[in-house]
Protein backbone atom coordinates (compact mmCIF):
# COMPACT_ATOMS: atom_id res chain seq x y z
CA UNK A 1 0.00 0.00 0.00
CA UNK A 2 1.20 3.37 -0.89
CA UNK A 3 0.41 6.45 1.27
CA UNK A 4 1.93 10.07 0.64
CA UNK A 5 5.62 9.72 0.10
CA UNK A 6 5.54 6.43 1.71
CA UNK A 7 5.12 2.64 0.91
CA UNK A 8 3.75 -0.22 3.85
CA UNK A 9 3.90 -4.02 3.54
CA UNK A 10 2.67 -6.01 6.72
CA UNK A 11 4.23 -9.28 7.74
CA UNK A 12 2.70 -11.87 9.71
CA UNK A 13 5.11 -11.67 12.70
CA UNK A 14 5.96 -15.00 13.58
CA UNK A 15 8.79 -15.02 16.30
CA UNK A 16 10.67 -12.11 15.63
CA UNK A 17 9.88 -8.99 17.14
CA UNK A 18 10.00 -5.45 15.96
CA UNK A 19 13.19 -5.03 17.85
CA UNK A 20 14.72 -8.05 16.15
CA UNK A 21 14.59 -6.85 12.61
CA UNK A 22 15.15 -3.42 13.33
CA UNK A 23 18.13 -3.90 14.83
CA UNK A 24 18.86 -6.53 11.92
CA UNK A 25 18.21 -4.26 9.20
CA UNK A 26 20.06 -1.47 10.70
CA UNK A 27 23.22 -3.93 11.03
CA UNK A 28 22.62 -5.06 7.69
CA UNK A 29 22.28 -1.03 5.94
CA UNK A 30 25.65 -0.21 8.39
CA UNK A 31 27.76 -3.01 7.10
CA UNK A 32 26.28 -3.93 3.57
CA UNK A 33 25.29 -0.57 2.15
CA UNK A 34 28.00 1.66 4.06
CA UNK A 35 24.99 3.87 5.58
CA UNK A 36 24.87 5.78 8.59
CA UNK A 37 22.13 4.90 10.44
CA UNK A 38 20.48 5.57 14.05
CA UNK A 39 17.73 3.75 15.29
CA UNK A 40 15.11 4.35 17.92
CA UNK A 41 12.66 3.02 19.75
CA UNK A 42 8.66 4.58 19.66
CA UNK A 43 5.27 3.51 21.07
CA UNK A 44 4.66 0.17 19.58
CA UNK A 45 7.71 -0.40 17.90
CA UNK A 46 11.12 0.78 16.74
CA UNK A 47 12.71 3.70 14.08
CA UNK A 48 15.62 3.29 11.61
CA UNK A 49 17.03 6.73 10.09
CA UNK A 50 19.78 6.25 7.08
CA UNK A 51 21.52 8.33 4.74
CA UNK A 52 24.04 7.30 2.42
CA UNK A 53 27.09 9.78 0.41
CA UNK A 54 26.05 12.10 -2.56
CA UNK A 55 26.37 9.48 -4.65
CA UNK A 56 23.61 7.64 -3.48
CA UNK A 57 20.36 7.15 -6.13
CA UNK A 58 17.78 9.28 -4.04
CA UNK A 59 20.20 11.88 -2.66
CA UNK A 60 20.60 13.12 -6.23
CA UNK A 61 16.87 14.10 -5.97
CA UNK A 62 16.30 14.90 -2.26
CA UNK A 63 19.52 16.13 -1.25
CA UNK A 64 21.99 15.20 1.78
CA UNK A 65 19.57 16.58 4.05
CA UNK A 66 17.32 13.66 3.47
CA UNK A 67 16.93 10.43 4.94
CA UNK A 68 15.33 6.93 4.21
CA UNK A 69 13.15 6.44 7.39
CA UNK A 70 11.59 2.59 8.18
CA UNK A 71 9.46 1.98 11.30
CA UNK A 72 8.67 -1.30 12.21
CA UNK A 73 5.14 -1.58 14.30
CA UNK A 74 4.55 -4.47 16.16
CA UNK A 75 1.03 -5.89 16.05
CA UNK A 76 -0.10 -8.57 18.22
CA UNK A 77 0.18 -11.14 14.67
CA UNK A 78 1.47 -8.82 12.49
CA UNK A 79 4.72 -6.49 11.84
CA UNK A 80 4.08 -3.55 10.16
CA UNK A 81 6.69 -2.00 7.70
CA UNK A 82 6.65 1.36 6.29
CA UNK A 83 9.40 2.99 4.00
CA UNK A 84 9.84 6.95 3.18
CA UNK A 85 11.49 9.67 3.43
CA UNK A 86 11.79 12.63 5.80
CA UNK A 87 14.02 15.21 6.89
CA UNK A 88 17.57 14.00 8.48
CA UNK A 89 17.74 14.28 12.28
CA UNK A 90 21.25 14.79 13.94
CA UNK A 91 19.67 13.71 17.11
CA UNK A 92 16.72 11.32 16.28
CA UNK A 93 16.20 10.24 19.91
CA UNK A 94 15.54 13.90 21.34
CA UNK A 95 13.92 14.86 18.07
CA UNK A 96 11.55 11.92 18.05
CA UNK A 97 9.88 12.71 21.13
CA UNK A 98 6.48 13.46 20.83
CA UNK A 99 7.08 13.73 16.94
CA UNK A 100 5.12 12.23 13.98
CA UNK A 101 6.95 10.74 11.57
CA UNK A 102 6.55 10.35 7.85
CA UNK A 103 5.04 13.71 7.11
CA UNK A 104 5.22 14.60 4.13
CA UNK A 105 8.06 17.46 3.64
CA UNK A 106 9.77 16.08 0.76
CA UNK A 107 6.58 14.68 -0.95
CA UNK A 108 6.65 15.34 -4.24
CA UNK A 109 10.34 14.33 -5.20
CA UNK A 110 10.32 12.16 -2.52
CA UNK A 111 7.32 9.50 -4.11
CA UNK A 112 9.43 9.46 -7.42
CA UNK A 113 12.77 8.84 -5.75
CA UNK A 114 11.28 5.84 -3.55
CA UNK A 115 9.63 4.05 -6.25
CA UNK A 116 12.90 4.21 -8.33
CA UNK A 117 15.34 3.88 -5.49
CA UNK A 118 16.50 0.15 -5.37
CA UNK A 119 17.70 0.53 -1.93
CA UNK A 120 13.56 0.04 -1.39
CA UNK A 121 13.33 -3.02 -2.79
CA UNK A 122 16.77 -4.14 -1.27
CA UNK A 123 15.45 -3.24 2.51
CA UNK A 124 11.96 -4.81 1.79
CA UNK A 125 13.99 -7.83 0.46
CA UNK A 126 16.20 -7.92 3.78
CA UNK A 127 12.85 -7.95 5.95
CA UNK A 128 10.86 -10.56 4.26
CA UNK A 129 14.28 -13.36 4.09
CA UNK A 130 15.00 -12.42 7.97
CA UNK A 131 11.54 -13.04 8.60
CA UNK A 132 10.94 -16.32 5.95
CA UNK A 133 7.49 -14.84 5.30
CA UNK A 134 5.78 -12.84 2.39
CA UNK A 135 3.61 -9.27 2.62
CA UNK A 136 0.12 -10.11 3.71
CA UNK A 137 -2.60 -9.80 0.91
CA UNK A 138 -4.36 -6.23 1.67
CA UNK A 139 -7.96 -7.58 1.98
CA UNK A 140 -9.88 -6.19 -1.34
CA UNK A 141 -11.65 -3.01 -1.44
CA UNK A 142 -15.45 -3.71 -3.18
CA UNK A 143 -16.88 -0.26 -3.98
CA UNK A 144 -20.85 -0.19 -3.16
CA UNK A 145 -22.88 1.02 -6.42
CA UNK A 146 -25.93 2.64 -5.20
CA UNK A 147 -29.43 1.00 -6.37
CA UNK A 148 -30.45 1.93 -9.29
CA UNK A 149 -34.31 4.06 -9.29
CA UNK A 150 -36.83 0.96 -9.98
CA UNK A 151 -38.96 2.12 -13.58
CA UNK A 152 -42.39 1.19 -13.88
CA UNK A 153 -43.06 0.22 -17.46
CA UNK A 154 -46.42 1.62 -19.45
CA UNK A 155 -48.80 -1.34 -20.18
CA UNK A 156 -50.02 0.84 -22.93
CA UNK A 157 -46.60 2.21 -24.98
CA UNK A 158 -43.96 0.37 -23.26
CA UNK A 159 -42.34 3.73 -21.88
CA UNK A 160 -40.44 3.90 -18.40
CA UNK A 161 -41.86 5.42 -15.64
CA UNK A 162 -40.62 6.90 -12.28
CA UNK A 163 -41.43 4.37 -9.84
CA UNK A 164 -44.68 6.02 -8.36
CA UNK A 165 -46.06 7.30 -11.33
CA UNK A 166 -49.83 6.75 -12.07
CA UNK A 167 -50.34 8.05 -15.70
CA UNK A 168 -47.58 7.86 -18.36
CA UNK A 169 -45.22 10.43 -19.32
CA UNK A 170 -45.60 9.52 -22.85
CA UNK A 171 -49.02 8.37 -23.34
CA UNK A 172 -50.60 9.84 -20.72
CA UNK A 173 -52.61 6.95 -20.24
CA UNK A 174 -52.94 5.13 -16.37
CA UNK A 175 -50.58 2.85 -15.65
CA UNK A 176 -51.98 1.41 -12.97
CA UNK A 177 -54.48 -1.11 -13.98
CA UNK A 178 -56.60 -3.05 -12.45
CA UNK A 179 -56.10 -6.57 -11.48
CA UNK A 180 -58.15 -9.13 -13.91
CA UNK A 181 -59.57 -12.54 -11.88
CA UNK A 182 -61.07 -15.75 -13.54
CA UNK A 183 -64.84 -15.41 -12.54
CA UNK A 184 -65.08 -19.24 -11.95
CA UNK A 185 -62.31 -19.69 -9.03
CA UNK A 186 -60.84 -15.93 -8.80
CA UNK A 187 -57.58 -16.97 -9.78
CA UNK A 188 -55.06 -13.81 -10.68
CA UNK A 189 -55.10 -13.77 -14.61
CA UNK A 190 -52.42 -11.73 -16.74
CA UNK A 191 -54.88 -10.25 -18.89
CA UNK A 192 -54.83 -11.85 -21.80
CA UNK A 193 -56.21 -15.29 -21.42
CA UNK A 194 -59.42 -16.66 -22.91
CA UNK A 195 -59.20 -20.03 -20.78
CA UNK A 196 -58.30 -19.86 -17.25
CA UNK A 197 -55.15 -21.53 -16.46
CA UNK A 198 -56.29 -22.53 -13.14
CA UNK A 199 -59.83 -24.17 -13.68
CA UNK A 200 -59.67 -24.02 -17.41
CA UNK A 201 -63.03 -21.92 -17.40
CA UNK A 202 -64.27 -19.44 -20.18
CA UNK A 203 -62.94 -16.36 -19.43
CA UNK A 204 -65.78 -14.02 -20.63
């Protein structure tokens, strides 16, 4: 799922905390992707802030003042992952207090330059081998069509009619006609019978 300048996969958690594969992933962007990185923890889970040199892919776009942010959330089945960029902090613990994170200040580069940045794919990678399982399937979204107005059809020229209309908008004639019984056994006839189809009596 995609929000803002942001991307979230949930995990089914399994054994491994939030802590875990924080802490994992932030060893793993330190030693295998020569980033600088500081982690934190915050209410239900834990913070990773990296940057990389100006050679990095996304720096070209965002500049070295920006930082690849992922914050792991721990659910009581689930670990949620979200990816995206905000603003680098030189002290993310005192910063963090009481902060939100993830709001959009470098949104409109910053979607771009996560969607092309492999780095993305490499840290959602990482997560999903530490953890031996895949995203969960988001749960599909069924849009509800509203009812459509019920027409009541002319018996006499076959035009539509709003639902409690009593004479025809085309004809003019009544549309509301009344109900034809056999007069041997007062059986509900369509109209057009000669025989009823009930007690097989003349129908005058």
């Amino acid at each position: 799922m995609e929000l803002d300048n942001r991307i979230t996969k949930t995990y089914p958690r399994g054994t491994e905390s939030a802590q875990n594969a924080a802490y994992a992933l932030a060893e793993f962007l330190d030693v295998k992707k020569d980033m600088i990185t500081q982690t934190m923890r915050v209410r239900n889970g834990y913070l990773i802030q990296c940057r990389g040199d100006a050679a990095a892919e996304w720096t070209k776009y965002l500049g070295m003042d920006a930082a690849l942010c992922v914050e792991f959330i721990q659910n009581a089945d689930t670990l949620e992952v979200t990816v995206g960029f905000e603003r680098w902090m030189e002290k993310l613990g005192l910063a963090a207090a009481g902060a939100i994170f993830f709001h959009p200040l470098i949104l409109t580069a910053g979607i771009g330059a996560l969607r092309s940045a492999t780095l993305t794919q490499d840290i959602f990678s990482f997560i999903e081998d530490f953890l031996g399982a895949s995203p969960v399937a988001e749960e599909p979204v069924f849009e509800r069509t509203a009812p459509q107005p019920v027409k009541k059809i002319c018996p006499h020229c076959g035009a539509e009619n709003r639902e409690d209309a009593l004479f025809c908008k085309a004809c003019g004639n009544k549309i509301e006609i009344e109900e034809k019984h056999c007069p041997h056994c007062d059986a509900l006839l369509e109209g057009d019978e000669v025989f009823c189809p009930i007690c097989g009596g003349k129908i005058e």
